[in-house]
Protein backbone atom coordinates (compact mmCIF):
# COMPACT_ATOMS: atom_id res chain seq x y z
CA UNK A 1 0.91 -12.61 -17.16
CA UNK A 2 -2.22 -14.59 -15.89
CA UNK A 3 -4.12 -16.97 -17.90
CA UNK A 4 -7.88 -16.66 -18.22
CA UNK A 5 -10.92 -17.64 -19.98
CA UNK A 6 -13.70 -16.12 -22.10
CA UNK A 7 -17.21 -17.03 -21.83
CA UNK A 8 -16.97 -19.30 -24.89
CA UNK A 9 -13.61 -21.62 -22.99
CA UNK A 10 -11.30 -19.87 -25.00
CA UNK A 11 -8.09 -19.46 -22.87
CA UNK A 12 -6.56 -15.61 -22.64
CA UNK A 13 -3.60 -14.00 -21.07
CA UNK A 14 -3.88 -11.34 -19.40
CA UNK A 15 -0.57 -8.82 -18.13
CA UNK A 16 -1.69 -8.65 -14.60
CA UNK A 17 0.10 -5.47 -13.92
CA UNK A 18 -2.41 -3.41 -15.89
CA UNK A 19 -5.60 -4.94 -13.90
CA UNK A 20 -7.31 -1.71 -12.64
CA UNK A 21 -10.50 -3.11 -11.45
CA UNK A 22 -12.66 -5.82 -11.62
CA UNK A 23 -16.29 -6.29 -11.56
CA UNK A 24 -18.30 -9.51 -10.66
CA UNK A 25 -21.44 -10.05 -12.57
CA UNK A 26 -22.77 -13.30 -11.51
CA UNK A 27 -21.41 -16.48 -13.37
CA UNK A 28 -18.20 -13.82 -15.12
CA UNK A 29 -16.10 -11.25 -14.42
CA UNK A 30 -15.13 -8.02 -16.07
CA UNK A 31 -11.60 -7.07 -16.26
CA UNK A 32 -10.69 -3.76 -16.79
CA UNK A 33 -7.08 -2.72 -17.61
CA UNK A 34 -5.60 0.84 -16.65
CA UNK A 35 -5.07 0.88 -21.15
CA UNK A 36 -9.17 1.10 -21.26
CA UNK A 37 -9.44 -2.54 -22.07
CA UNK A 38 -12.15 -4.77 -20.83
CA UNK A 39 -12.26 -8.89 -20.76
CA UNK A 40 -15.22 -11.08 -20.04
CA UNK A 41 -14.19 -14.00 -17.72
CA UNK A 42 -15.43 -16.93 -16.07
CA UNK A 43 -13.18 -16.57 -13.18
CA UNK A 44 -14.53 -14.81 -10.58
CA UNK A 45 -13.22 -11.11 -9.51
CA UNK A 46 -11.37 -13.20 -6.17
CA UNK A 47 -9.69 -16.09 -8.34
CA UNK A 48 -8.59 -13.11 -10.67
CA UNK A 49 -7.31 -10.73 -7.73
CA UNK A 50 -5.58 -14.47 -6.38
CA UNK A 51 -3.52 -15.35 -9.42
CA UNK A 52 -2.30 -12.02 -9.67
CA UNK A 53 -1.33 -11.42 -6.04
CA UNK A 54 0.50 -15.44 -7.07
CA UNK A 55 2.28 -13.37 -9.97
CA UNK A 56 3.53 -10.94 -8.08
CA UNK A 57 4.88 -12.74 -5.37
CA UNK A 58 6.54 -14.69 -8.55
CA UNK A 59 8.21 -11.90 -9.52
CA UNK A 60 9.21 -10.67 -6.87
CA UNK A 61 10.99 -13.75 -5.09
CA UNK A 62 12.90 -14.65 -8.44
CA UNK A 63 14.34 -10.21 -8.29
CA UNK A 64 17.42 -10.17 -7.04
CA UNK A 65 18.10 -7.60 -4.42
CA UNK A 66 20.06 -4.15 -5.27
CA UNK A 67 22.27 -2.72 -3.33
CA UNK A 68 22.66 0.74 -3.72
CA UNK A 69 25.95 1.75 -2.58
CA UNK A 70 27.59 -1.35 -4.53
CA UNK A 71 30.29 0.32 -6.99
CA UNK A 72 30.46 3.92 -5.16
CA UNK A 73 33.41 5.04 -4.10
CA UNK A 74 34.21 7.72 -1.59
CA UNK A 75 36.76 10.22 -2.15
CA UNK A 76 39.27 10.45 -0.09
CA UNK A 77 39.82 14.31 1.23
């Protein structure tokens, strides 16, 4: 989740895994989310596209790697 803000200050949080596309209209920025959404920013569309890449790379680094063979067992013939 990202936190941004509306026109009028008021904060917003956003789940930056359903950003589809944003579009920059001079002083704000539309956000449109893949569920047909659209927010009204003041951020512009490359702060937005930053703090999500930031969340991303958060959630990734704190996933723990899975190993895949880990609890498979081979038969013996």
């Amino acid at each position: 989740m990202i936190v941004l803000h509306r026109l009028n200050g008021a904060e917003i949080t956003i789940n930056a895994e359903l950003i589809e596309a944003l579009e920059g209209r001079g002083n704000e920025t539309v956000v449109c989310l893949a569920t047909g959404n659209k927010y009204v920013v003041t951020e512009t569309p490359e702060r937005v596209a930053e703090l999500a890449v930031a969340y991303r790379k958060k959630v990734n680094a704190e996933s723990k790697a899975i190993n895949p063979a880990r609890g498979f067992v081979r038969e013996s013939p």
